[in-house]
PDB file of N, CA and C in Angstrom:
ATOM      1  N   UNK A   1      99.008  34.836  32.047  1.00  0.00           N
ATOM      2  CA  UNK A   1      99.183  35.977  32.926  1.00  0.00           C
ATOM      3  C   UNK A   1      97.969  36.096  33.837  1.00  0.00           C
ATOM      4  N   UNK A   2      98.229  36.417  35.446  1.00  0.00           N
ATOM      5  CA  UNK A   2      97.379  36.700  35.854  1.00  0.00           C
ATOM      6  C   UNK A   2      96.361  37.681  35.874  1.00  0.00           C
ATOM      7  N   UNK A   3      95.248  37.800  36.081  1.00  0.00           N
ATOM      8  CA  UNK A   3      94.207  38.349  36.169  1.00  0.00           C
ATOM      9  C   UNK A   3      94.208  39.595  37.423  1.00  0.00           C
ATOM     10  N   UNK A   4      94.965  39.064  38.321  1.00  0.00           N
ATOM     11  CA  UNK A   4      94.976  39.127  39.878  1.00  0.00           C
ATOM     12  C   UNK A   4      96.372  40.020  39.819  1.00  0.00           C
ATOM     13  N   UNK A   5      96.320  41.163  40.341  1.00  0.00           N
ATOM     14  CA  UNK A   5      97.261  42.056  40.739  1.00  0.00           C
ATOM     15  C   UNK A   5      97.596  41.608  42.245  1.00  0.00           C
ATOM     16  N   UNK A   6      99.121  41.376  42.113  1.00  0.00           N
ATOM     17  CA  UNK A   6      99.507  40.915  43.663  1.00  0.00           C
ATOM     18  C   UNK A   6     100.506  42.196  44.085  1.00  0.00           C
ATOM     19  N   UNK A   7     100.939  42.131  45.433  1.00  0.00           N
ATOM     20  CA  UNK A   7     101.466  43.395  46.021  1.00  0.00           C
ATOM     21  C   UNK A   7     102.242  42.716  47.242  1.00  0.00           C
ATOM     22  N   UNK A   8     103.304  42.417  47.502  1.00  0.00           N
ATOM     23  CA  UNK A   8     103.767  41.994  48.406  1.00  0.00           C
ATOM     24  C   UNK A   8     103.370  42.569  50.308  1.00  0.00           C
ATOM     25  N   UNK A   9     102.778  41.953  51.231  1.00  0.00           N
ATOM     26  CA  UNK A   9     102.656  42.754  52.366  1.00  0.00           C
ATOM     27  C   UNK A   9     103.591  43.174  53.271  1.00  0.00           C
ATOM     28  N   UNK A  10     103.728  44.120  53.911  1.00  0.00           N
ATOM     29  CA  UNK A  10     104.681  44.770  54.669  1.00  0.00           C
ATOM     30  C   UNK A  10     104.147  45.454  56.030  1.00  0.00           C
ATOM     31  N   UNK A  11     104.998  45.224  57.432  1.00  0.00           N
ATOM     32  CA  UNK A  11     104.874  46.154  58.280  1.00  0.00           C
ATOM     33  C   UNK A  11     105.798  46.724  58.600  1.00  0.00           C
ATOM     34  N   UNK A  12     105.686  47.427  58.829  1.00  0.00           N
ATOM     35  CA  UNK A  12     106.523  49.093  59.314  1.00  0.00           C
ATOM     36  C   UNK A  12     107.815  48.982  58.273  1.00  0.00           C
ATOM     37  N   UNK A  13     107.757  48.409  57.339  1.00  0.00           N
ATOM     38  CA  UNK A  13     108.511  48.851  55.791  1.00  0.00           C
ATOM     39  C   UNK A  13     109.292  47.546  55.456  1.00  0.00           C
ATOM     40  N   UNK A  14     109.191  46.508  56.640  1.00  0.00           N
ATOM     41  CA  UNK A  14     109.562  44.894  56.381  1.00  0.00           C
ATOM     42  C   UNK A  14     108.545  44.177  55.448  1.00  0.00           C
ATOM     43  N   UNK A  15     108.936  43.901  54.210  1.00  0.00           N
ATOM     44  CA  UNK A  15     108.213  42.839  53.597  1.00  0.00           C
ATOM     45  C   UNK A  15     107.878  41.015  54.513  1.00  0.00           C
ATOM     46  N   UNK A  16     106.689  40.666  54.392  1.00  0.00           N
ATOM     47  CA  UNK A  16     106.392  39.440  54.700  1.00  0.00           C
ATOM     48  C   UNK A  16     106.421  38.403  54.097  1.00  0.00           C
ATOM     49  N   UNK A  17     106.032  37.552  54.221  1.00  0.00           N
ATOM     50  CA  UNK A  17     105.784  35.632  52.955  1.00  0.00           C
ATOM     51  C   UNK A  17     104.189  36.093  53.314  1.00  0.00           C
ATOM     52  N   UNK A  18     103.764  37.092  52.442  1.00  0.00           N
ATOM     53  CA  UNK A  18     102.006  37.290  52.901  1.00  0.00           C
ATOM     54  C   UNK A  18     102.262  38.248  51.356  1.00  0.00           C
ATOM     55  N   UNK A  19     101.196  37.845  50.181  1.00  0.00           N
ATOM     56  CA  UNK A  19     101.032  38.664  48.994  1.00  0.00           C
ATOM     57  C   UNK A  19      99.311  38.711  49.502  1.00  0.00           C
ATOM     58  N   UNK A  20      99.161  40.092  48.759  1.00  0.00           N
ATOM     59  CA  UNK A  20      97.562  40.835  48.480  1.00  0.00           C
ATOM     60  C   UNK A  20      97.182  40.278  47.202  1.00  0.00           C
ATOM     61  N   UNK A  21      95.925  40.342  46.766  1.00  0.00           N
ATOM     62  CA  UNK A  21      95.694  40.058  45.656  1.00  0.00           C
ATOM     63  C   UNK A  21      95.028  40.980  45.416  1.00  0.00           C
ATOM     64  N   UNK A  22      94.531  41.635  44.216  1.00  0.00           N
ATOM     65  CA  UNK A  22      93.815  42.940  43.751  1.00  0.00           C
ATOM     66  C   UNK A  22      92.935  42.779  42.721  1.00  0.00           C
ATOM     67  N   UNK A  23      91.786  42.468  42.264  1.00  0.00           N
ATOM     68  CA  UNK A  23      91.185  42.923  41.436  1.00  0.00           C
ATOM     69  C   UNK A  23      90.572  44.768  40.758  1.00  0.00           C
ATOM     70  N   UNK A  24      91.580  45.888  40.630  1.00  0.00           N
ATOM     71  CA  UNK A  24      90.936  46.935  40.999  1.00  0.00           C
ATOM     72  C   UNK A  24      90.929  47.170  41.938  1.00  0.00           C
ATOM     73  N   UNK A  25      90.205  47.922  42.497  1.00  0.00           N
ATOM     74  CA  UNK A  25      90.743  48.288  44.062  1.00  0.00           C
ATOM     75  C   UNK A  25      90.003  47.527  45.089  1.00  0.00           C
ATOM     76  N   UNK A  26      89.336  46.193  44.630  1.00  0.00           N
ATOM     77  CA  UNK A  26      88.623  45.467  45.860  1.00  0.00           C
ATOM     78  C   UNK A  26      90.371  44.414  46.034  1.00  0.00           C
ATOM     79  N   UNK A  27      90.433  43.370  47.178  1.00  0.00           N
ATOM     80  CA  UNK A  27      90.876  42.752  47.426  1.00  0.00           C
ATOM     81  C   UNK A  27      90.689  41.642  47.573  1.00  0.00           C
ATOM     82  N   UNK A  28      90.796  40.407  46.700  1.00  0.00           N
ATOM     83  CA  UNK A  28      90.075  39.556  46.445  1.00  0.00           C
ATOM     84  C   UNK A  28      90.552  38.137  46.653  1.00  0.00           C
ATOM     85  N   UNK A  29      92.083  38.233  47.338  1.00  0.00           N
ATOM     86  CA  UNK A  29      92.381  37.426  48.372  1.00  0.00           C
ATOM     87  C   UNK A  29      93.900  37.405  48.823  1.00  0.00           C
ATOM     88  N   UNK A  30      94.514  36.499  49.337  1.00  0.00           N
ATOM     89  CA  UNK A  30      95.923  36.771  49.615  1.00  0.00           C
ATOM     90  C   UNK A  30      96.116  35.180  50.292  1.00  0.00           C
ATOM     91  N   UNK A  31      97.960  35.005  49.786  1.00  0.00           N
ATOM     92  CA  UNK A  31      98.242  34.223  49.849  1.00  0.00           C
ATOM     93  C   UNK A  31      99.953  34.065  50.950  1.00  0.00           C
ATOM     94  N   UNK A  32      99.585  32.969  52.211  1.00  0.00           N
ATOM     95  CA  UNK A  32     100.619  33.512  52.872  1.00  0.00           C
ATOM     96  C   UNK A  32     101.155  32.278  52.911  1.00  0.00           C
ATOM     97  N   UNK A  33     102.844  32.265  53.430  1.00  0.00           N
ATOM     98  CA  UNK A  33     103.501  31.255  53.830  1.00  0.00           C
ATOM     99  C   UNK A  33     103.092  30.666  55.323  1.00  0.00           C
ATOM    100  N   UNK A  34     103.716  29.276  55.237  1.00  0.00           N
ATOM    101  CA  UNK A  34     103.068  28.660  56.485  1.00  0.00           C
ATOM    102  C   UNK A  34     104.362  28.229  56.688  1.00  0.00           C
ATOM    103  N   UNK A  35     105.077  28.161  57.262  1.00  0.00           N
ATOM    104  CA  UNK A  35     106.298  27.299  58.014  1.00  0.00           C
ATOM    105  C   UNK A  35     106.391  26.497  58.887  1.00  0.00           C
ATOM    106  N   UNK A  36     105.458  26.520  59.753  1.00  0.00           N
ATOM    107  CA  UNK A  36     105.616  25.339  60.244  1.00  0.00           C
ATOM    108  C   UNK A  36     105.173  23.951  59.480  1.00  0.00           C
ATOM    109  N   UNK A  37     104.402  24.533  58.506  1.00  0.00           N
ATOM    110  CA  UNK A  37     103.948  23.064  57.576  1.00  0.00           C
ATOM    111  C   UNK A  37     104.432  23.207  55.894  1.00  0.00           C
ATOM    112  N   UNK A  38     105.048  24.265  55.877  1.00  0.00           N
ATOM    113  CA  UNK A  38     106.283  24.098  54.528  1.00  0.00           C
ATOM    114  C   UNK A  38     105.025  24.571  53.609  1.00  0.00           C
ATOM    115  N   UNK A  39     104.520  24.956  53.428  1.00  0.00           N
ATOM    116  CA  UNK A  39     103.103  25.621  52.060  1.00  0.00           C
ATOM    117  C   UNK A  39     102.467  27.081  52.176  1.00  0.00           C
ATOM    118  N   UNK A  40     101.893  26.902  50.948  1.00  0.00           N
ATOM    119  CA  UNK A  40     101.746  28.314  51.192  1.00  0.00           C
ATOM    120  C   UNK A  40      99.569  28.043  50.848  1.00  0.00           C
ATOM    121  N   UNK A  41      99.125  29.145  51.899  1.00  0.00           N
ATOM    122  CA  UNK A  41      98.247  28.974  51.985  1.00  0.00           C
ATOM    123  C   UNK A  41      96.997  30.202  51.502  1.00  0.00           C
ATOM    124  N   UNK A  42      96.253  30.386  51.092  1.00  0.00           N
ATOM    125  CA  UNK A  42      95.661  30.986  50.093  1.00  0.00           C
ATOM    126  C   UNK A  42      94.115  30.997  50.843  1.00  0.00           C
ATOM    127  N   UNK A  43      93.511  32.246  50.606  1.00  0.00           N
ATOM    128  CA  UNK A  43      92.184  32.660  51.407  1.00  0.00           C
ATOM    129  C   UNK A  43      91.528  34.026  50.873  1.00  0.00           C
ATOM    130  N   UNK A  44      90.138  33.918  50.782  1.00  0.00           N
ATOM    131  CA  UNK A  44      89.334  35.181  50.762  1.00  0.00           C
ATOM    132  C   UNK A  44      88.355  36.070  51.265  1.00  0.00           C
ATOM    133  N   UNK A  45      89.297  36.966  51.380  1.00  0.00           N
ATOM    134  CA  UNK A  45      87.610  37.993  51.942  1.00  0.00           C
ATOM    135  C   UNK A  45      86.231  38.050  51.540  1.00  0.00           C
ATOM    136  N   UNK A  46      85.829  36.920  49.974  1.00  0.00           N
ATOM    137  CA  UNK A  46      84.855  37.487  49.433  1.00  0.00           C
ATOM    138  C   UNK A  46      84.078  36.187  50.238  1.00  0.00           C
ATOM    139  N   UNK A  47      83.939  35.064  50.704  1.00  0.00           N
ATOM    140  CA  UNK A  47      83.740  33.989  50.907  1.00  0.00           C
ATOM    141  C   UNK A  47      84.554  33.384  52.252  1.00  0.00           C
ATOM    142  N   UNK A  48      83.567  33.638  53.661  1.00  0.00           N
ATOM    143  CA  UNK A  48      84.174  33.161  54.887  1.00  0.00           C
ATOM    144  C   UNK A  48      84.955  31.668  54.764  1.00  0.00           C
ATOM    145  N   UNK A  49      84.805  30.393  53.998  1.00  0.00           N
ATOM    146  CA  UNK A  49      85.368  29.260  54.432  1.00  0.00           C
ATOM    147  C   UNK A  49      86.222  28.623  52.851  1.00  0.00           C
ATOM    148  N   UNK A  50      86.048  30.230  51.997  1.00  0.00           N
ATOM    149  CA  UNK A  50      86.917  29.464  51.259  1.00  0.00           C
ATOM    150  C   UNK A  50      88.687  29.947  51.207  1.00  0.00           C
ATOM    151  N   UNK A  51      88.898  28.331  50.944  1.00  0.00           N
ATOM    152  CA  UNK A  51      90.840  28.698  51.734  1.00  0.00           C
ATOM    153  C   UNK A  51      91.465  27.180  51.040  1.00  0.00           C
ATOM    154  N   UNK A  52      92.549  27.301  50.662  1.00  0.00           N
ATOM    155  CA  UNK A  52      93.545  25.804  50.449  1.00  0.00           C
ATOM    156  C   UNK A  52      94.702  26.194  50.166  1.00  0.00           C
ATOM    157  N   UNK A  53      95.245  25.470  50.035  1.00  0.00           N
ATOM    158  CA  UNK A  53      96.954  25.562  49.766  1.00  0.00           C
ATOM    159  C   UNK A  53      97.138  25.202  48.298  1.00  0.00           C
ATOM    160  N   UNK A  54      98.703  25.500  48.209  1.00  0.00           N
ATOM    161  CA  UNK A  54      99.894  24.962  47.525  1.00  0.00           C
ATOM    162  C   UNK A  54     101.327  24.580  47.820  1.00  0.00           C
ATOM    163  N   UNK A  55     102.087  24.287  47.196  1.00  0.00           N
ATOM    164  CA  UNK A  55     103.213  23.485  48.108  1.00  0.00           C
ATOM    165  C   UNK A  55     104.148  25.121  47.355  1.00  0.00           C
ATOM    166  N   UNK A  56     104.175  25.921  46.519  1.00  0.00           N
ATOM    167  CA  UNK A  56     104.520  26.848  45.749  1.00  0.00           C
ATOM    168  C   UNK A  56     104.094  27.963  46.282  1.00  0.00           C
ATOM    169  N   UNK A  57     104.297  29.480  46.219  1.00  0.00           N
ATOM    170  CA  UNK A  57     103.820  30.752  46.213  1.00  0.00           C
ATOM    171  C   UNK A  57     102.690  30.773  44.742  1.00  0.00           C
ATOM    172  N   UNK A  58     103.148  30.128  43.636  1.00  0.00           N
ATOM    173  CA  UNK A  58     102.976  30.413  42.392  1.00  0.00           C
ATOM    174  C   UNK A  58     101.725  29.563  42.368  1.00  0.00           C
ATOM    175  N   UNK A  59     102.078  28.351  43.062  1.00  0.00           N
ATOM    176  CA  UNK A  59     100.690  27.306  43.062  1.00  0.00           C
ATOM    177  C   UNK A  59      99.330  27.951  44.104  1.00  0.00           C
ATOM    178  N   UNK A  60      99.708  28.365  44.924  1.00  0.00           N
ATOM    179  CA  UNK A  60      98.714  29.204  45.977  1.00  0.00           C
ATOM    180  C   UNK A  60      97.875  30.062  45.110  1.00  0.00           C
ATOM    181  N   UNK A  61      99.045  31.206  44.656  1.00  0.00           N
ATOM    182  CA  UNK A  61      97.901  32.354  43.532  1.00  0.00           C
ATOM    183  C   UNK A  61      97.595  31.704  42.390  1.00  0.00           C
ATOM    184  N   UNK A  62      97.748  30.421  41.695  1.00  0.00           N
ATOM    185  CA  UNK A  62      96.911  29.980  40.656  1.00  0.00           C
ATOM    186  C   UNK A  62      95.646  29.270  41.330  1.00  0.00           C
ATOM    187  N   UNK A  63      95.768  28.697  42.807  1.00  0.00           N
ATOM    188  CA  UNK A  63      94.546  28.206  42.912  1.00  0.00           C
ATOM    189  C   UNK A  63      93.840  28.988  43.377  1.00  0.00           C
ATOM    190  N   UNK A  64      94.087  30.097  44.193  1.00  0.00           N
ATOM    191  CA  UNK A  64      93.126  31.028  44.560  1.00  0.00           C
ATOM    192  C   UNK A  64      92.654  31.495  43.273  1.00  0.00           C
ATOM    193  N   UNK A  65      92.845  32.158  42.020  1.00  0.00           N
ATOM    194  CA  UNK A  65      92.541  32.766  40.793  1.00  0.00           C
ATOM    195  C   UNK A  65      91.477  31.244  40.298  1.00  0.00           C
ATOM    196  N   UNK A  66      91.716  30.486  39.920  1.00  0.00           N
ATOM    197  CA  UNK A  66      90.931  29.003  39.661  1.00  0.00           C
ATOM    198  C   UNK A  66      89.838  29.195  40.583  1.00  0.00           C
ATOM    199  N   UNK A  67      89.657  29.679  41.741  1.00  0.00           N
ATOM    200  CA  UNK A  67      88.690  29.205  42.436  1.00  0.00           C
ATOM    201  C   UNK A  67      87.686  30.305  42.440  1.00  0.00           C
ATOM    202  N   UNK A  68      88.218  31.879  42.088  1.00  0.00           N
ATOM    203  CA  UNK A  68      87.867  32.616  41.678  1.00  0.00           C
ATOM    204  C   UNK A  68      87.034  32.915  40.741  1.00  0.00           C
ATOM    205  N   UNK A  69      87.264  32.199  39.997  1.00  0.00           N
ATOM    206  CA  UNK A  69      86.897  32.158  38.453  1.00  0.00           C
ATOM    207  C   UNK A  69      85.697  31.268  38.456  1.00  0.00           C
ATOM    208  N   UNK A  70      85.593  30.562  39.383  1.00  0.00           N
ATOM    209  CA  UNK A  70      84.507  29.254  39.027  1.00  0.00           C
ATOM    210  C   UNK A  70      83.783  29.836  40.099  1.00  0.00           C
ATOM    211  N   UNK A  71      84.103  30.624  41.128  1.00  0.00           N
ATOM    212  CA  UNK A  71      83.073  31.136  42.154  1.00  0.00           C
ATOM    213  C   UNK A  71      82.419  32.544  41.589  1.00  0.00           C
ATOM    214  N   UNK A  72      82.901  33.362  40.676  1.00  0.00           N
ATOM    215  CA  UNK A  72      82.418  34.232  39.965  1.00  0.00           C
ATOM    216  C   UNK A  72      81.298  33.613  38.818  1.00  0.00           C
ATOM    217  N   UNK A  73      81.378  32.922  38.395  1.00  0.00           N
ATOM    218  CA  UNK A  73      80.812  32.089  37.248  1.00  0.00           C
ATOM    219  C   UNK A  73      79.331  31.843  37.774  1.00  0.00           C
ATOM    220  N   UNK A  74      79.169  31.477  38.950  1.00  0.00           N
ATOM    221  CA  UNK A  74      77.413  31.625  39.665  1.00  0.00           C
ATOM    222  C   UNK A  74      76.973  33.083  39.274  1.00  0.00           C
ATOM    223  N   UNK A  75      77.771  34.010  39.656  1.00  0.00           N
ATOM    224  CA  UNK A  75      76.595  35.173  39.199  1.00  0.00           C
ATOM    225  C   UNK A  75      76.865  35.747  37.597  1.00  0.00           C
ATOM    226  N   UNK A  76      76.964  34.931  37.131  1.00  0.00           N
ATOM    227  CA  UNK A  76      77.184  35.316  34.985  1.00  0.00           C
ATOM    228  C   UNK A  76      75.465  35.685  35.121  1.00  0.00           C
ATOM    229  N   UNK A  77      74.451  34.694  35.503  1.00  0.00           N
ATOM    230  CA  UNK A  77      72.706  35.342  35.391  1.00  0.00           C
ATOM    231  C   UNK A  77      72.642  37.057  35.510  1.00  0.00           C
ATOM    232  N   UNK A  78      73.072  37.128  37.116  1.00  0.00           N
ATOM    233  CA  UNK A  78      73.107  38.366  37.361  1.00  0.00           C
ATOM    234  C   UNK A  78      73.567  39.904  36.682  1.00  0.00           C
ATOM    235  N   UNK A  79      74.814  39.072  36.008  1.00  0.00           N
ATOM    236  CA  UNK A  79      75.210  40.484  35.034  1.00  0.00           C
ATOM    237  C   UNK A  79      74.823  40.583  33.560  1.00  0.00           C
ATOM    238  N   UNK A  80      74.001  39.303  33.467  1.00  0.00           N
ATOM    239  CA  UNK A  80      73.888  39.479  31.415  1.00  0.00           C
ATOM    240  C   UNK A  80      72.651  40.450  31.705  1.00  0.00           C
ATOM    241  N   UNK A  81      72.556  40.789  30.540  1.00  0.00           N
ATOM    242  CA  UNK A  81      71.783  42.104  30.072  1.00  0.00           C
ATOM    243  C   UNK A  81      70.630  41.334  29.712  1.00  0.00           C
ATOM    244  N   UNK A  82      70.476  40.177  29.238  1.00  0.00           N
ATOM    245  CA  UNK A  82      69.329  39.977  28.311  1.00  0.00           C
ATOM    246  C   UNK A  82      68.303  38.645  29.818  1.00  0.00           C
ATOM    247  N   UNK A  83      68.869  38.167  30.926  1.00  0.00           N
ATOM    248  CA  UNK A  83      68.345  37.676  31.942  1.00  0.00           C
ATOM    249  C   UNK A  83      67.102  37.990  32.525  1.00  0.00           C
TER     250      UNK A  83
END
């Protein structure tokens, strides 16, 4: 199960091929369809150049969450108590 609260995006009450991702109330990335190249493509606000695909919706939010996880993992120093 994911970690990552997703939310489908919408304008003016039309849903898109564009999901939010949520950690809590920051937003910690989102994953949209691409059609002209058949994939779905995956990106974050926390980190200007990080971005990749999947050929899946399902594969997009597992690699964004994967990449998450290993880009959170640099600041483990920062939050232990005993550092």
């Amino acid at each position: 199960m994911s970690r990552i609260q997703w939310q489908q995006d919408r304008v003016a009450g039309v849903p898109l091929n564009r999901h939010l991702g949520f950690v809590g109330p920051v937003e910690v990335g989102h994953v949209a369809y691409d059609g002209s190249n058949r994939f779905w493509i995956w990106a974050t606000p926390l980190q200007e150049d990080a971005w990749g695909y999947g050929p899946t919706e399902q594969a997009a939010k597992a690699a964004l969450e994967h990449w998450l996880a290993a880009w959170l993992e640099n600041f483990r120093p920062f939050f232990q108590a005993d550092a």
